[in-house]
Every structure is written in structure tokens, then in C-alpha cells.
Protein backbone atom coordinates (compact mmCIF):
# COMPACT_ATOMS: atom_id res chain seq x y z
CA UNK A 1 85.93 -18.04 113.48
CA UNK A 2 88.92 -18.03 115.62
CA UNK A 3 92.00 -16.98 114.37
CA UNK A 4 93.80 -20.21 115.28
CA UNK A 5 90.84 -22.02 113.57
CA UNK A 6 91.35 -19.70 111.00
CA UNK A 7 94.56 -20.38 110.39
CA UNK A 8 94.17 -24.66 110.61
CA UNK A 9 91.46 -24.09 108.03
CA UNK A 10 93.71 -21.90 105.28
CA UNK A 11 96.65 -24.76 106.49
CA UNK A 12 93.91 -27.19 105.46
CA UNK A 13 93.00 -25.96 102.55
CA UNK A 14 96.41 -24.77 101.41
CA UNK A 15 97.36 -28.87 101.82
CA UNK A 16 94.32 -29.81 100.21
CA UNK A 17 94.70 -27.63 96.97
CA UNK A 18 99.11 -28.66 96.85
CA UNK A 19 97.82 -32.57 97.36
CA UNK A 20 95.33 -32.99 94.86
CA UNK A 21 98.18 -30.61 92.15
CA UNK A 22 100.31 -33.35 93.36
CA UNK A 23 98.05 -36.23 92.92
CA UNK A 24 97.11 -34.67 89.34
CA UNK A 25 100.56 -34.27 88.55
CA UNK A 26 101.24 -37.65 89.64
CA UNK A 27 98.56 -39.28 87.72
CA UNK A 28 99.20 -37.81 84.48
CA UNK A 29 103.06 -38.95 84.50
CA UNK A 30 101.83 -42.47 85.22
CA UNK A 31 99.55 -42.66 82.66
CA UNK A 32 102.41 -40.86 80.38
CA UNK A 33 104.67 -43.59 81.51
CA UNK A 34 102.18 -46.71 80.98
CA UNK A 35 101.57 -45.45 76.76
CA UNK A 36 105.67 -45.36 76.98
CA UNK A 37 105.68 -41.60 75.83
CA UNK A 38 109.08 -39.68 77.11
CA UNK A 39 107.44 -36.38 79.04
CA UNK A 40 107.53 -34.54 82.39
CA UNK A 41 104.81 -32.33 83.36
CA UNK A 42 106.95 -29.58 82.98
CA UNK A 43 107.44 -30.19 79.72
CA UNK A 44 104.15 -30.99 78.92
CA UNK A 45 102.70 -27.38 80.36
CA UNK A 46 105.51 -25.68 78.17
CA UNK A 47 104.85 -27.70 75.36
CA UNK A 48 100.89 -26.38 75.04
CA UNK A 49 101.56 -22.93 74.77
CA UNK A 50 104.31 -23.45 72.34
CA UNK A 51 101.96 -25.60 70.03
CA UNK A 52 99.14 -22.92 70.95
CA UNK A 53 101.15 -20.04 70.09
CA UNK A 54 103.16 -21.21 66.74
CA UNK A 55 106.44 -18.86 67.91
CA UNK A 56 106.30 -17.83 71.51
CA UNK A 57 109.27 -15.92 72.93
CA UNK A 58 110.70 -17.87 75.89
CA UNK A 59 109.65 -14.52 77.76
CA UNK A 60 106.32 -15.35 77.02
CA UNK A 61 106.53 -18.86 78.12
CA UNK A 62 108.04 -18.19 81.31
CA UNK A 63 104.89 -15.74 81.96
CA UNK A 64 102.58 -18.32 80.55
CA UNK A 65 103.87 -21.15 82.44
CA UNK A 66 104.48 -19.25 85.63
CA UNK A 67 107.57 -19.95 85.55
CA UNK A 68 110.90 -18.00 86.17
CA UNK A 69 113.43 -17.27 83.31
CA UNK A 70 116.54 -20.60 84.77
CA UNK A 71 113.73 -22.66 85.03
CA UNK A 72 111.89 -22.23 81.76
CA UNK A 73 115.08 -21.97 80.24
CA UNK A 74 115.75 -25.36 81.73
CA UNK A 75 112.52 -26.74 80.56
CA UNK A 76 113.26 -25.73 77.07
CA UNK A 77 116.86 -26.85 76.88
CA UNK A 78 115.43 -30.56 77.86
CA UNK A 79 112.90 -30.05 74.95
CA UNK A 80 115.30 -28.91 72.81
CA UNK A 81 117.98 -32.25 73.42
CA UNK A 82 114.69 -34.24 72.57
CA UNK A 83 114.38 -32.55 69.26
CA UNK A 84 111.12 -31.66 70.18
CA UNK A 85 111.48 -28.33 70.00
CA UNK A 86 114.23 -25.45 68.21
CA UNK A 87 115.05 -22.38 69.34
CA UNK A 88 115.37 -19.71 66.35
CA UNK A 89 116.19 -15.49 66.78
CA UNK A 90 113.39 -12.91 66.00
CA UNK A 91 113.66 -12.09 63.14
CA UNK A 92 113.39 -8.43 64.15
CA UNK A 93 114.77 -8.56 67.51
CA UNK A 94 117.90 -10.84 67.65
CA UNK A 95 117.75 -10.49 71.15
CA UNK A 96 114.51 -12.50 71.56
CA UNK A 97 114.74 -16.10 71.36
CA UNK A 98 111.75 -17.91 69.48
CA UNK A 99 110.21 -21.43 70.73
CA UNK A 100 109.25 -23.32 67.45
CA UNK A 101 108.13 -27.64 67.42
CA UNK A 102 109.96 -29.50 65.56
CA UNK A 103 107.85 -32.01 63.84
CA UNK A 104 108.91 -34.76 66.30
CA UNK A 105 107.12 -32.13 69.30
CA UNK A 106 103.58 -32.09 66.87
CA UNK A 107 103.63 -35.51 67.31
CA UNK A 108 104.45 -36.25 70.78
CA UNK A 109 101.91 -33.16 71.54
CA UNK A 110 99.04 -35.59 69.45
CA UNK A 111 99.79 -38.59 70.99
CA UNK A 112 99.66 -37.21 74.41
CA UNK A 113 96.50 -35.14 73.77
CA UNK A 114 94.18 -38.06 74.35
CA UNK A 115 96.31 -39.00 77.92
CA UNK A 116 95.88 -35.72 79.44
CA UNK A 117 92.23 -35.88 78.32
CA UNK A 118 92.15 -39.21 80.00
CA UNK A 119 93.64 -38.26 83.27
CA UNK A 120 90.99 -35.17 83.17
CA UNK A 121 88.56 -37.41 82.90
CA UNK A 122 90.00 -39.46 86.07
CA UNK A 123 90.78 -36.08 87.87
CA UNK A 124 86.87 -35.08 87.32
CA UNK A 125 85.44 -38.33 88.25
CA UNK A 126 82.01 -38.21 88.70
CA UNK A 127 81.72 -34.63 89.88
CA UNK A 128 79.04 -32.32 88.30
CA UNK A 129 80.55 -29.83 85.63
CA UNK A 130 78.40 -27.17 87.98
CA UNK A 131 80.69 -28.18 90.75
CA UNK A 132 83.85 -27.84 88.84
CA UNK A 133 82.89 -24.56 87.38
CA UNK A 134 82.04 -23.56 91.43
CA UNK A 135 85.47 -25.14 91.73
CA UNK A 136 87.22 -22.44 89.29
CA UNK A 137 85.53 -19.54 90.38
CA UNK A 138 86.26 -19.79 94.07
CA UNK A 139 89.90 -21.01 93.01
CA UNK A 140 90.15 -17.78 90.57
CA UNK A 141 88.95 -15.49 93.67
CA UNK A 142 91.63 -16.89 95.87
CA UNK A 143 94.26 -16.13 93.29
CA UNK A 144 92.93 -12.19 92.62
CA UNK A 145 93.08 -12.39 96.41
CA UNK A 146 96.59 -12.94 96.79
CA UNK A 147 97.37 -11.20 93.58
CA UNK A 148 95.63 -7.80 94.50
């Protein structure tokens, strides 16, 4: 392969893999918006971890998320002015800030459980699970690629 062929193919597929995030993305706030729940996908991928985790440090999030420290911090400050989530000291380290739900974030994370599952379940389509997994793999390759 050329290397300006080369090059429009990694453009391509670079577009192709930021499109469909986008198109994902997009899809999941619309079906968010149509049940009338109040959530971003930001908040949303922060939100997981935090239910996942019990107490994660918003060090831990930021890694988790892949996200840096303003904009986690952000994330978690519009979270936190929902009352969906508090933000407590370790009790060890007072340095450390702790990411607990509030009872008002269990719920919200319930009810939007079965959207995300739906928008999945649009996102997948009719596409073999074999093909997805395919999917993954090639998509984790690219990332130890660029990681390495």
C-alpha cells in the first residue's frame, strides 16, 4: 500500500471509529432524553464506576474514565449539584477525596440501566456477537499499538 493510500485509509478509519462514538453517544442521550431522565454521557460513564466501585477516589475515576483531573472534577461537581452523588475525605488520607451515590444516584443509575442496554441493543443491530468480539480485539490491538 502506498503511503498516501495509507494514510486516506488510517484518515478513514480514524473518522469511521470518532463517527460511530459520536453516533453512539448521540443515540444514548436521545433515548435518555425521550424516558425524561436528567444525564449526559459524561456523567453516565462516571457514574458506572462509582456505583461499581462503592468509594472510588476521584483519582481513580479520572484513570477509569480517561479522563483528566478539571474535567472529572467537573463531571463530579455536576453530579454532586444533582445530589446524585457526595464527595466525603478518606478516612485515612484526608487528602483523597471519596466519590460515594447518594441514594437519588442508585436510582437514576437503575432506571437508566435498561436505556443503555437498549441503545446497545440498537448500536449492535443485527451484527453477529463473533463479529463484535472481532470488533474488540482488533480495536484493543490498535489501542496497545498506540499505547506501546
Amino acid at each position: 500500500m502506498s503511503k498516501e493510500a495509507s494514510l486516506k485509509f488510517h484518515m478513514n478509519l480514524g473518522m469511521m471509529i470518532r463517527s460511530a462514538h459520536n453516533s453512539m453517544t448521540e443515540r444514548f442521550v436521545q433515548n435518555v432524553f425521550k424516558s425524561g431522565l436528567d444525564i449526559s454521557m459524561d456523567q453516565w460513564l462516571v457514574l458506572g464506576p462509582i456505583w461499581q466501585l462503592e468509594s472510588p477516589s476521584q483519582k481513580d475515576l479520572g484513570e477509569i474514565c480517561l479522563r483528566d483531573k478539571p474535567t472529572i472534577t467537573r463531571i463530579i461537581d455536576s453530579l454532586e449539584e444533582k445530589s446524585l452523588v457526595v464527595r466525603v475525605s478518606d478516612q485515612i488520607d484526608h487528602r483523597i477525596n471519596r466519590v460515594i451515590l447518594t441514594n437519588a444516584g442508585k436510582q437514576l443509575f437503575y432506571d437508566v440501566l435498561p436505556i443503555m442496554e437498549k441503545t446497545r441493543e440498537e448500536v449492535r443491530g443485527d451484527i453477529p456477537e463473533e463479529e463484535i468480539e472481532i470488533f474488540k480485539n482488533v480495536l484493543s490491538k490498535i489501542l496497545k499499538n498506540l499505547n506501546s
